[in-house]
N, C-alpha and C. Protein backbone atom coordinates (compact mmCIF):
# COMPACT_ATOMS: atom_id res chain seq x y z
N UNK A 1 122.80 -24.13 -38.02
CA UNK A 1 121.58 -23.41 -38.30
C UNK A 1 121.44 -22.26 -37.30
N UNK A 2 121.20 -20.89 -37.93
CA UNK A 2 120.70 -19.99 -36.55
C UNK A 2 119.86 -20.16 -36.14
N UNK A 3 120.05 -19.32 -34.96
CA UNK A 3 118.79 -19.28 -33.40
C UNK A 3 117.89 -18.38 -34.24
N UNK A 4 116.72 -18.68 -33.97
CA UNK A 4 115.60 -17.65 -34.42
C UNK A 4 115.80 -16.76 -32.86
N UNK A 5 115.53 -15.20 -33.43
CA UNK A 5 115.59 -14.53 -32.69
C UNK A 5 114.03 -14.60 -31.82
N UNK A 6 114.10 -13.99 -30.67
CA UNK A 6 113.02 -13.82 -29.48
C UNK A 6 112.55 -13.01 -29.22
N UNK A 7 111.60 -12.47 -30.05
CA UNK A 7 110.65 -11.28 -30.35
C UNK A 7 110.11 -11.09 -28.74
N UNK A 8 110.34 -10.04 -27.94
CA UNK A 8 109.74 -9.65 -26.85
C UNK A 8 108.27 -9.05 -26.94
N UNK A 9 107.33 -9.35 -26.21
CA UNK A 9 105.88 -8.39 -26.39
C UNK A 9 106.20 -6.92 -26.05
N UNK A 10 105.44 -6.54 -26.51
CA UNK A 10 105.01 -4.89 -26.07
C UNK A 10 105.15 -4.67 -24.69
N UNK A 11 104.95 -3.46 -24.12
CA UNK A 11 104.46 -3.61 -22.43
C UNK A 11 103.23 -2.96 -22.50
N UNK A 12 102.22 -3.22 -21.61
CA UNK A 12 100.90 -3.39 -22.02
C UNK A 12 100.90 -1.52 -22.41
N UNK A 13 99.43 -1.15 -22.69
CA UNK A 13 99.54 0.54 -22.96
C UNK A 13 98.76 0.56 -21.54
N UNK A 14 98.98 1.90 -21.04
CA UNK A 14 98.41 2.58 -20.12
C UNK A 14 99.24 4.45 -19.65
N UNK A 15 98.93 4.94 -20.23
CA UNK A 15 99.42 6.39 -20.07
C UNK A 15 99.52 7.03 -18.24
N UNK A 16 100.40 7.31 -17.77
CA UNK A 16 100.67 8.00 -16.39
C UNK A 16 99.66 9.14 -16.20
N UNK A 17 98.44 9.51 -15.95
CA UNK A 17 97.36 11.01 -16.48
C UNK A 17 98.64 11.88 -16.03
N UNK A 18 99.42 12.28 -15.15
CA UNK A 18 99.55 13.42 -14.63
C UNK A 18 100.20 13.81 -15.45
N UNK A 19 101.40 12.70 -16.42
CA UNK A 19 102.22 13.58 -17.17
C UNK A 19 101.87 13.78 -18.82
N UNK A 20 100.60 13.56 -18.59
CA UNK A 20 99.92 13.45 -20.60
C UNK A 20 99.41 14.86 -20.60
N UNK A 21 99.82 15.21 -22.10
CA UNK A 21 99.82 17.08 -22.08
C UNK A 21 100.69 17.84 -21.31
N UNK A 22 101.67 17.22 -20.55
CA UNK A 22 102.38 18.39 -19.88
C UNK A 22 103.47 19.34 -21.37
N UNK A 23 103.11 20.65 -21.19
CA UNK A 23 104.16 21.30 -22.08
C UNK A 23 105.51 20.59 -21.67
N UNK A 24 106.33 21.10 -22.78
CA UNK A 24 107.85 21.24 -22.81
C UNK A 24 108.25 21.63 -21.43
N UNK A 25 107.42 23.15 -21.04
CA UNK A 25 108.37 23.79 -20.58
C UNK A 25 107.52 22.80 -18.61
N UNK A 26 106.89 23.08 -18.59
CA UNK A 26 106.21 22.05 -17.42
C UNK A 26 106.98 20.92 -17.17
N UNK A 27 107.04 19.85 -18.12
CA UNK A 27 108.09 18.71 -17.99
C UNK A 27 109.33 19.50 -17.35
N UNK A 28 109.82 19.87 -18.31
CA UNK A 28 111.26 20.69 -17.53
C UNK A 28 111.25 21.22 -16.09
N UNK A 29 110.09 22.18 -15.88
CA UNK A 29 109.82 22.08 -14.23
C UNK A 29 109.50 20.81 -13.20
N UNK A 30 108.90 19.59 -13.85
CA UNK A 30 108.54 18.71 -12.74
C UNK A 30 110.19 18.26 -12.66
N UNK A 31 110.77 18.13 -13.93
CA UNK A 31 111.93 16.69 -13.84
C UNK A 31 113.26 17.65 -14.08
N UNK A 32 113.27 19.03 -14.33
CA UNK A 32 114.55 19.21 -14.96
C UNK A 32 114.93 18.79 -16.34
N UNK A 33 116.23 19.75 -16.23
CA UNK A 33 116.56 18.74 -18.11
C UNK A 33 116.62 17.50 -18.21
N UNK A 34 116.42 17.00 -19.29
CA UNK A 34 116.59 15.53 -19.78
C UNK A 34 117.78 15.29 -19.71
N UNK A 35 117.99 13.88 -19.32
CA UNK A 35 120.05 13.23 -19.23
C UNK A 35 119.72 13.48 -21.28
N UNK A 36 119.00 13.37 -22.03
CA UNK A 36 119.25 13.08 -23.33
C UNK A 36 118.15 13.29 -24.23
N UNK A 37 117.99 14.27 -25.29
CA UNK A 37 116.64 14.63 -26.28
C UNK A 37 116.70 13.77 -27.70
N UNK A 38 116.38 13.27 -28.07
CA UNK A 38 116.21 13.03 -29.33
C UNK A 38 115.04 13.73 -30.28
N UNK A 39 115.54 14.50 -31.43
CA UNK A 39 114.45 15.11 -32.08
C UNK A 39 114.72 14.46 -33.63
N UNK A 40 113.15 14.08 -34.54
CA UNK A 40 112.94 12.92 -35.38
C UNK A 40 111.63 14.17 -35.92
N UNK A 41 112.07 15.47 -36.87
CA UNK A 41 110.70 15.78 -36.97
C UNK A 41 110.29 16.84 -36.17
N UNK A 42 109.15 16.57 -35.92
CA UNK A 42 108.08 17.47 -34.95
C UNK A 42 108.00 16.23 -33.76
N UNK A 43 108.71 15.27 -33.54
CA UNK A 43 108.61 14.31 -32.04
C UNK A 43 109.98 14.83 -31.66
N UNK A 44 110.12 14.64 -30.24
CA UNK A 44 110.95 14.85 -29.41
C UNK A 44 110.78 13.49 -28.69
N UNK A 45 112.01 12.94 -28.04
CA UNK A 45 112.50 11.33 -27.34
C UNK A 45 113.12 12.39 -25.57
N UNK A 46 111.92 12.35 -25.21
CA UNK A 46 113.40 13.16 -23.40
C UNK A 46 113.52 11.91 -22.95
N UNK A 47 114.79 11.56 -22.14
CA UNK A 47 115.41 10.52 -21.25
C UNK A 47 116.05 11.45 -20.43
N UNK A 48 115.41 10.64 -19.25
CA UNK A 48 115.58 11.24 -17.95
C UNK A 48 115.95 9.76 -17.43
N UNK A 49 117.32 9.83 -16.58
CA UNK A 49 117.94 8.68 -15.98
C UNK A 49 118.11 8.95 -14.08
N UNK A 50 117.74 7.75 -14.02
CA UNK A 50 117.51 7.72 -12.15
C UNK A 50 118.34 6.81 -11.52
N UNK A 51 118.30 6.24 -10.22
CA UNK A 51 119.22 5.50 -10.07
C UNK A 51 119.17 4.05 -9.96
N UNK A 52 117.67 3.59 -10.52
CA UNK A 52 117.83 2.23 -10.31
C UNK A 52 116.64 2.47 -11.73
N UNK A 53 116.37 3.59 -13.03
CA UNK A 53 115.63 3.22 -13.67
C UNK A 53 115.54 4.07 -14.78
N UNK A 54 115.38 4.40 -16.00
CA UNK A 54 115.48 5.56 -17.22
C UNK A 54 113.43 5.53 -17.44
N UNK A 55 113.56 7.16 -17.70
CA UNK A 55 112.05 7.29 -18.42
C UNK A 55 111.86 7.90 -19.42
N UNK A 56 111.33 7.64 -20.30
CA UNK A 56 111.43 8.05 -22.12
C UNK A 56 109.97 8.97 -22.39
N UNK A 57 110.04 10.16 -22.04
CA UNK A 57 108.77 10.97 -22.46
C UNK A 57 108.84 11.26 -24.43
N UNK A 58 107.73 10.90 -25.05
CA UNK A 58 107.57 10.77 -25.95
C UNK A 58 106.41 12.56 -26.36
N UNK A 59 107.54 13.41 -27.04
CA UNK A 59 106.20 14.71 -26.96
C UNK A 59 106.58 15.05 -28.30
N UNK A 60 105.06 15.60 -28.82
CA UNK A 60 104.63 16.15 -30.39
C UNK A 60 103.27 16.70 -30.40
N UNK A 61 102.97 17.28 -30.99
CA UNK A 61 102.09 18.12 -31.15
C UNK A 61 102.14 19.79 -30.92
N UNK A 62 101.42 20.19 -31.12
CA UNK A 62 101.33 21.80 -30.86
C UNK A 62 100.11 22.45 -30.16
N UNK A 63 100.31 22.50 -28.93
CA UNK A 63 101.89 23.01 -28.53
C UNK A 63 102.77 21.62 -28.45
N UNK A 64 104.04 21.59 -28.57
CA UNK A 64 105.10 20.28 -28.05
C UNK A 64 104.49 19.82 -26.74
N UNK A 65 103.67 18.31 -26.40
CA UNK A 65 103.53 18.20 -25.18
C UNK A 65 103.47 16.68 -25.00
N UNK A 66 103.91 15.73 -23.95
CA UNK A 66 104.07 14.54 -23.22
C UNK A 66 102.11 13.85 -24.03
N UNK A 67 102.97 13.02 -25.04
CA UNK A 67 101.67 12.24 -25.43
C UNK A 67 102.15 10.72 -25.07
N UNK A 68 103.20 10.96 -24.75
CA UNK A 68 103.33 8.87 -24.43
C UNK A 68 104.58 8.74 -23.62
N UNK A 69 104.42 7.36 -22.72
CA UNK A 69 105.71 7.56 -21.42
C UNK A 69 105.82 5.93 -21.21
N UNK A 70 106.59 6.04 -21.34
CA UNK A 70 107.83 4.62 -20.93
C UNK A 70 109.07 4.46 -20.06
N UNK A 71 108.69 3.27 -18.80
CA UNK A 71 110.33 3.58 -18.07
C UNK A 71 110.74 2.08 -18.60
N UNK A 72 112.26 2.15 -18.16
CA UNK A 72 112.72 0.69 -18.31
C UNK A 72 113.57 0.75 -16.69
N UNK A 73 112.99 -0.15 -15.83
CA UNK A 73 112.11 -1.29 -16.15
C UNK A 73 110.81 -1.10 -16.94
N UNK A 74 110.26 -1.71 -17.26
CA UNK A 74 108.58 -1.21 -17.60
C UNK A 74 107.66 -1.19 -15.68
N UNK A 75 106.42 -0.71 -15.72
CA UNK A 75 105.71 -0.85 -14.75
C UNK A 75 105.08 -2.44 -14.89
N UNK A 76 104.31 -3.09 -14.25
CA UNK A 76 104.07 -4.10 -14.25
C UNK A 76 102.79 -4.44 -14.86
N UNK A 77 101.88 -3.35 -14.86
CA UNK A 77 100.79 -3.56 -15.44
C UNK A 77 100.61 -2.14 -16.53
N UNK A 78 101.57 -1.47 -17.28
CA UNK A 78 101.95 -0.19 -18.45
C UNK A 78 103.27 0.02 -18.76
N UNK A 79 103.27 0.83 -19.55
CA UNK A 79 104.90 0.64 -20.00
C UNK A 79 105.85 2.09 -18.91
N UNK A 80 104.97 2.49 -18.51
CA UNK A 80 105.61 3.42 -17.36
C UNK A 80 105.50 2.79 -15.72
N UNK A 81 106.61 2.54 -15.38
CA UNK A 81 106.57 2.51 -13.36
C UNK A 81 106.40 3.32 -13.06
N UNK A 82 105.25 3.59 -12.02
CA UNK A 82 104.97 4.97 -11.53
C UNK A 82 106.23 5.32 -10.49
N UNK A 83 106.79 3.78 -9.83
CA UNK A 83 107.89 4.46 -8.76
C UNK A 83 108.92 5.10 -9.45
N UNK A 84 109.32 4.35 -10.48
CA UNK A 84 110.38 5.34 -11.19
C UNK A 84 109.72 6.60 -11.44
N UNK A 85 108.94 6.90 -11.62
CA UNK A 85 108.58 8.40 -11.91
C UNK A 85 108.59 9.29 -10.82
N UNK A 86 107.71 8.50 -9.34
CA UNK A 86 107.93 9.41 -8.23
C UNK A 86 109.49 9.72 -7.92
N UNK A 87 110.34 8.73 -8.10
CA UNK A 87 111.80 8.54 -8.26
C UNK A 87 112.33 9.97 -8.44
N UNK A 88 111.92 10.03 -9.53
CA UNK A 88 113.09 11.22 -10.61
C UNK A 88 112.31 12.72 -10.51
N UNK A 89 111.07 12.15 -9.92
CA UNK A 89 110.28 13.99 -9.58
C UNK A 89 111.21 14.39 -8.16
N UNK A 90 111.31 13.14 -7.37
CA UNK A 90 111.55 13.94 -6.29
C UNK A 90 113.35 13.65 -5.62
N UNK A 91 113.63 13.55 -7.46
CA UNK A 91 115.24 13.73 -7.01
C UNK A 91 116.12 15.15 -6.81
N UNK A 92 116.53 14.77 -5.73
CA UNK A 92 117.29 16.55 -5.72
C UNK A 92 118.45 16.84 -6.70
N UNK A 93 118.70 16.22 -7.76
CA UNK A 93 119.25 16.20 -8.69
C UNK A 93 119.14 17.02 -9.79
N UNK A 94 118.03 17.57 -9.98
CA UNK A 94 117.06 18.41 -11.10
C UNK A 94 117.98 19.38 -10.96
N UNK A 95 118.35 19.99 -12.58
CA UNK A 95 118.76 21.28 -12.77
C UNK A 95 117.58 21.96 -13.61
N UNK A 96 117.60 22.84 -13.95
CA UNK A 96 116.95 24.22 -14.74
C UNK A 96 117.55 24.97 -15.63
């Protein structure tokens, strides 16, 4: 008989303020290019990869701008870690 699979929960919601509404081109100044874009439409998927964590900016609208943010790990109490975020702002890694 199969294993029933193990539906994981959500990670709770809670949005990062600083990076909700940032334009396209703003994101690109705090973090640099994305390691990876996915475009689905009028949404855009940026992944930005760090060294102990990935963060998934979720942007649509018009203008194109950061309406939803997710790292993996998740944060502990939202689906974004803020350390991963201070992480990858203040990696000297960023290109332009």
């Amino acid at each position: 008989m199969p294993q029933a699979s193990r539906i994981l929960a959500a990670p709770p919601r809670g949005e990062p303020a600083q990076y909700m509404n940032l334009t396209a081109t703003r994101l690109t100044a705090a973090l640099g290019r994305p390691a990876f874009v996915r475009k689905d439409g009028t949404t855009e998927m940026w992944r930005y990869d760090g060294a102990a964590c990935r963060a998934f900016f979720f942007l649509y609208g018009s203008p194109l701008a950061v309406r939803h943010v997710e790292t993996l790990p998740h944060g502990a109490q939202s689906a974004a870690d803020m350390a991963c975020l201070t992480a990858l702002r203040s990696s000297p890694a960023k290109t332009s």
